[in-house]
Protein backbone atom coordinates (compact mmCIF):
# COMPACT_ATOMS: atom_id res chain seq x y z
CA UNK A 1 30.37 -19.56 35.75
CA UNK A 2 33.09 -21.35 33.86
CA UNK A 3 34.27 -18.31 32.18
CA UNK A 4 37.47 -16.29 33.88
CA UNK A 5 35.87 -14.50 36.83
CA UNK A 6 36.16 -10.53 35.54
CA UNK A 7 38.07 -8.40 38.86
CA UNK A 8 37.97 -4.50 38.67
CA UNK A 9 41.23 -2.87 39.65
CA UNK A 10 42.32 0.56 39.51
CA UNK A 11 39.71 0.93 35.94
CA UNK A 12 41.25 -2.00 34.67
CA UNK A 13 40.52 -5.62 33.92
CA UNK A 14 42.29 -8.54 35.47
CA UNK A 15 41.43 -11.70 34.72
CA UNK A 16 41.97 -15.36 35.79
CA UNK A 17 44.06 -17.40 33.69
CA UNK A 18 42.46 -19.17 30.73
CA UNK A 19 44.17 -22.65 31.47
CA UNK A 20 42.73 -22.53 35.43
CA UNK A 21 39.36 -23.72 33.54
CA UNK A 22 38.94 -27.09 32.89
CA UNK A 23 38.99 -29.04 29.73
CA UNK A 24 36.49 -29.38 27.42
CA UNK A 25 35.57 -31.20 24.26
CA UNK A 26 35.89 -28.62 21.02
CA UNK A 27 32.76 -27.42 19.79
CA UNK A 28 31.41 -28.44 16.71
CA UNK A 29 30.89 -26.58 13.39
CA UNK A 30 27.90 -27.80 11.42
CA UNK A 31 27.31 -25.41 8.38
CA UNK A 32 23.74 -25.01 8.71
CA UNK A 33 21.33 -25.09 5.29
CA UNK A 34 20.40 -21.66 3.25
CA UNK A 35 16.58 -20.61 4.41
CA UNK A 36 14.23 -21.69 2.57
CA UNK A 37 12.01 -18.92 3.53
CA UNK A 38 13.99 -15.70 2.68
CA UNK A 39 13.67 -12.57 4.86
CA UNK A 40 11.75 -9.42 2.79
CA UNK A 41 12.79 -6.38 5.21
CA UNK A 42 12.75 -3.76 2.57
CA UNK A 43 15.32 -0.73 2.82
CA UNK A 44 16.64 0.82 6.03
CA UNK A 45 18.60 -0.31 8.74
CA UNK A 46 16.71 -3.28 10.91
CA UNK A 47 17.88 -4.15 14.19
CA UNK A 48 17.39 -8.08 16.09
CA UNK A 49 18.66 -9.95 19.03
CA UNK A 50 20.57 -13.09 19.30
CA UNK A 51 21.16 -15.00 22.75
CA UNK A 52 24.06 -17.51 22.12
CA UNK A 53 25.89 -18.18 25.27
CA UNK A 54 28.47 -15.91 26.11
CA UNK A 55 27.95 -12.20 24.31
CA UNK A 56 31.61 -12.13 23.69
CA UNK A 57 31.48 -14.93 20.63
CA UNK A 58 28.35 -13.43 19.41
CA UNK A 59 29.43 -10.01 19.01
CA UNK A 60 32.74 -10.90 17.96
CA UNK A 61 30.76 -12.51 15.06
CA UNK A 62 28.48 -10.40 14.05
CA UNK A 63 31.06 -7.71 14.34
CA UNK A 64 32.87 -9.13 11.50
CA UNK A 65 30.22 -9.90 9.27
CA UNK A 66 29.21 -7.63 5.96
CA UNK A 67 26.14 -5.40 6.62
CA UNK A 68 26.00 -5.53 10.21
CA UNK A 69 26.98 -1.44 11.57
CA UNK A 70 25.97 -2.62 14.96
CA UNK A 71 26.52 -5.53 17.53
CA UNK A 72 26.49 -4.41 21.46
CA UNK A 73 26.17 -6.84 24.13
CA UNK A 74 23.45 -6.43 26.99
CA UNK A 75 21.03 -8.27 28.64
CA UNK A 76 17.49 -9.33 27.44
CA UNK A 77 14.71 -10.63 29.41
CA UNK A 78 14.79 -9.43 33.05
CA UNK A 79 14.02 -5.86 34.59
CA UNK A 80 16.19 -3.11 34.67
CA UNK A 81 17.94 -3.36 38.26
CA UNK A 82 18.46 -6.91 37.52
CA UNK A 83 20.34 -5.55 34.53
CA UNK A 84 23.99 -6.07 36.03
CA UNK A 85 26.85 -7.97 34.98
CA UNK A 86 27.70 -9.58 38.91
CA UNK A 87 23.66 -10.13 38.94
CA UNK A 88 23.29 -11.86 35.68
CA UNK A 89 26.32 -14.09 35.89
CA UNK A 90 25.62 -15.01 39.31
CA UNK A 91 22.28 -16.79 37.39
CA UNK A 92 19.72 -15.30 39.87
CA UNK A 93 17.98 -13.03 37.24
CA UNK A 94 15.25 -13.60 34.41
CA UNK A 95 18.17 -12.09 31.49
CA UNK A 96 20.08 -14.16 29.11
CA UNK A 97 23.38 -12.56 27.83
CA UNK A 98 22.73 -11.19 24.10
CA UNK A 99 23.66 -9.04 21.33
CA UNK A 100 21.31 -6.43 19.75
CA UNK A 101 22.65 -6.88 15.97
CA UNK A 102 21.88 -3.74 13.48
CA UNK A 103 21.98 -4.18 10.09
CA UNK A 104 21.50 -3.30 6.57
CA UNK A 105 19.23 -6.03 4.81
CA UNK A 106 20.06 -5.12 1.47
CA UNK A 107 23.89 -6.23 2.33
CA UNK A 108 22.90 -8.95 4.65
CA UNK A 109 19.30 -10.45 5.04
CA UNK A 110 17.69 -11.84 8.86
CA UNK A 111 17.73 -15.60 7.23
CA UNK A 112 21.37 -15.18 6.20
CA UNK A 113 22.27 -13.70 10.18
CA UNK A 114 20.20 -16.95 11.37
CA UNK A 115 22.33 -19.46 9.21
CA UNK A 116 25.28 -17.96 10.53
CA UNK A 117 24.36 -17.80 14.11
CA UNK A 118 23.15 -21.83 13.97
CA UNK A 119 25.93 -22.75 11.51
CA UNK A 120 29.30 -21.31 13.99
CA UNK A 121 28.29 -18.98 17.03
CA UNK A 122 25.82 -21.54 18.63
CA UNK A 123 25.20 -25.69 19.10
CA UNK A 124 21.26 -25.30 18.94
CA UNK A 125 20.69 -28.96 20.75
CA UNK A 126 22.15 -27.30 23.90
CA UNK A 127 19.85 -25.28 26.86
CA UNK A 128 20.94 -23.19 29.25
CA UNK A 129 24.27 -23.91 28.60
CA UNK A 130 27.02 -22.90 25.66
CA UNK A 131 30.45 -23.95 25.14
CA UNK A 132 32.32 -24.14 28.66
CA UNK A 133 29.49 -22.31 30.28
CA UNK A 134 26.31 -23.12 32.07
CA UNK A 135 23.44 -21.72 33.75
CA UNK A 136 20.12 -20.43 32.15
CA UNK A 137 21.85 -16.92 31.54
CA UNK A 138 23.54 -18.46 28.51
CA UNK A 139 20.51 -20.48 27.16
CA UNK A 140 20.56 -20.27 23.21
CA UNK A 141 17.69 -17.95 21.76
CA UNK A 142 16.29 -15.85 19.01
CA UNK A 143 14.76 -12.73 19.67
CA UNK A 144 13.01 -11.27 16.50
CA UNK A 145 11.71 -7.36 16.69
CA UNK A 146 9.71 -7.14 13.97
CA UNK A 147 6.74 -9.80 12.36
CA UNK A 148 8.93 -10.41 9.47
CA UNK A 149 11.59 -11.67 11.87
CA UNK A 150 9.74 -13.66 14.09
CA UNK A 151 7.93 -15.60 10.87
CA UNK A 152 11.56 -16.18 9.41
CA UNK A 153 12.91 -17.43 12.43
CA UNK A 154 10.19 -20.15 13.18
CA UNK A 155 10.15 -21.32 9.30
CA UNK A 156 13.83 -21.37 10.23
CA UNK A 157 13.78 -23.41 13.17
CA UNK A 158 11.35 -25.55 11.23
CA UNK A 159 13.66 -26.30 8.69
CA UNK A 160 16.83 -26.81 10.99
CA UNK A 161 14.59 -29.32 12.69
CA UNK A 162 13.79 -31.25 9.73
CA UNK A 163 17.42 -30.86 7.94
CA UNK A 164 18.94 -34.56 10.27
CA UNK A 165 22.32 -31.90 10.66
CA UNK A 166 22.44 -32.29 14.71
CA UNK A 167 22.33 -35.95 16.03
CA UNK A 168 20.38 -34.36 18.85
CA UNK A 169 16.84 -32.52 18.95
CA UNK A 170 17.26 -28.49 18.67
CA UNK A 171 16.43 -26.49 21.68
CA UNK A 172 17.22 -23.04 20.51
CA UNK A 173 13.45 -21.21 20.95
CA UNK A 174 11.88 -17.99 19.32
CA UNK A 175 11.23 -15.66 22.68
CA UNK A 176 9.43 -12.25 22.78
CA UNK A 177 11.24 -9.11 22.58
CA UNK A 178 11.21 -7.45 26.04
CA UNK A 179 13.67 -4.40 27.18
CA UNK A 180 17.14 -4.78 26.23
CA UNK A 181 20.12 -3.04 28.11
CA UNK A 182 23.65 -2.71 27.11
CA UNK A 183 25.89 -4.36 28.84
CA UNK A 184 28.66 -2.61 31.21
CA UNK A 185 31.41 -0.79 28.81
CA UNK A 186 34.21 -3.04 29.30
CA UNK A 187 32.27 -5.92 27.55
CA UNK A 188 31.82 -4.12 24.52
CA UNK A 189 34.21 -5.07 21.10
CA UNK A 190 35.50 -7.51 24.16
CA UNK A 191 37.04 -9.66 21.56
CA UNK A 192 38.68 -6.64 19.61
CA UNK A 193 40.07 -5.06 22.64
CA UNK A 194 41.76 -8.63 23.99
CA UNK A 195 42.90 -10.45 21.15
CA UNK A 196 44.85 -12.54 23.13
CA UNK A 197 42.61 -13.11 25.96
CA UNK A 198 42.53 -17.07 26.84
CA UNK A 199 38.76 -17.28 26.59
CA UNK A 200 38.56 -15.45 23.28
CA UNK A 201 41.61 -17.29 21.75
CA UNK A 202 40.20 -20.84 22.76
CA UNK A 203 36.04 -20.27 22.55
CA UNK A 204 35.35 -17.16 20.03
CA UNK A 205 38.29 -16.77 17.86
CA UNK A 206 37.18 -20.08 16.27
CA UNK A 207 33.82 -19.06 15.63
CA UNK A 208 35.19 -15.87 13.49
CA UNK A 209 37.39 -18.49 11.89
CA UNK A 210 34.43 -20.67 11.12
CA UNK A 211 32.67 -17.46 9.71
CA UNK A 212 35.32 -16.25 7.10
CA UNK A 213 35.92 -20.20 5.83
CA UNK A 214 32.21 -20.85 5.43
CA UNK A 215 30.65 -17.62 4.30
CA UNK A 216 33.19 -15.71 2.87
CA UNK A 217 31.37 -13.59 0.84
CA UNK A 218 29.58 -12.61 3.89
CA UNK A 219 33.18 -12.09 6.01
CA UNK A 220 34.57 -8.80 7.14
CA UNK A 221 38.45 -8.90 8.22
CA UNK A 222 38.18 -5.52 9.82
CA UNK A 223 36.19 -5.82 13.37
CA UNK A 224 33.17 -3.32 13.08
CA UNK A 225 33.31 -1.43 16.57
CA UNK A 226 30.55 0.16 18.31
């Protein structure tokens, strides 16, 4: 795992220095196109998962964006006892690292979260791997928990695939909703409680960058915690 190995001392969190890791090439914003098939949700709160490498980004993300009261990183995808942070980033379970995102459609609909997710938290021609990190645990994918979700996400896809914005096929796939646990407690608002943290300042702090510049109608300065 590429990103700073996480060490447990006296309830704290020490962590290897950002600059240990080696270099890599910047990752690359591509605003993705507004759905063409808009998400009808109705009223109420609605809740989805996103896998997208690392659940730091993703939550930092979705944390600041308008109409989302809810972003907590887990796992998604294996059982229960294989639901452990040493397990899953060791790669030798059936979970990807993800972000249960709950939100209010009538501020923020599924279609706009998807554009979002493809345009700055993810590069969808990438599997198993985001950013500086590899293994299948980080593989790209969209979990939708309701119909209405799943058919928006595959007209999505669809039309991502079609658009000629990635020089590269897209990978990112529509999975089936299985049993999602949280993550461990010191991963959650990750980004919020480290500011400064090497990882977050070179890998996710650009992606809530790339959020407020491109949709900033859709941009929340204040960091929605769980």
């Amino acid at each position: 795992m590429r990103r700073a190995a996480l060490l447990m001392a006296a309830g704290a969190l020490t962590f290897a220095s950002a600059c240990q890791q080696p270099a890599f090439a910047a990752e690359k914003v591509v605003e993705a196109p507004a759905a063409a098939r808009k998400a009808s949700e109705g009223k109420g709160l609605k809740t989805a998962i996103f896998a997208g490498g690392c659940f730091w980004g993703v939550e930092a993300v979705f944390s600041h964006t308008k109409g989302v009261t809810s972003a907590v990183s887990g796992y998604h995808g294996g059982t229960k006892r294989q639901a452990d942070y040493s397990l899953v980033s060791s790669g030798v379970t059936d979970h990807v690292e993800a972000v249960k995102v709950t939100y209010d459609p009538s501020v923020v609909r599924y279609d706009e979260l998807l554009r979002i997710f493809f345009s700055v938290v993810i590069d969808p021609t990438l599997k198993n791997r985001q950013g500086p990190d590899r293994g299948a645990h980080y593989n790209a994918e969209l979990i939708p928990l309701s119909a209405e979700q799943r058919t928006v996400a595959r007209s999505y896809l669809a039309q991502l695939r079609k658009s000629g914005k990635w020089d590269a096929p897209i990978v990112t796939s529509v999975e089936p909703a299985r049993t999602f646990y949280a993550a461990e407690t010191y991963h959650q608002d990750f980004a919020a409680k480290n500011p400064r943290h090497g990882y977050i300042l070179r890998w996710d702090a650009p992606k809530v960058a790339a959020l407020k510049r491109l949709y900033p109608a859709l941009y929340r300065a204040e960091f929605r915690r769980n």
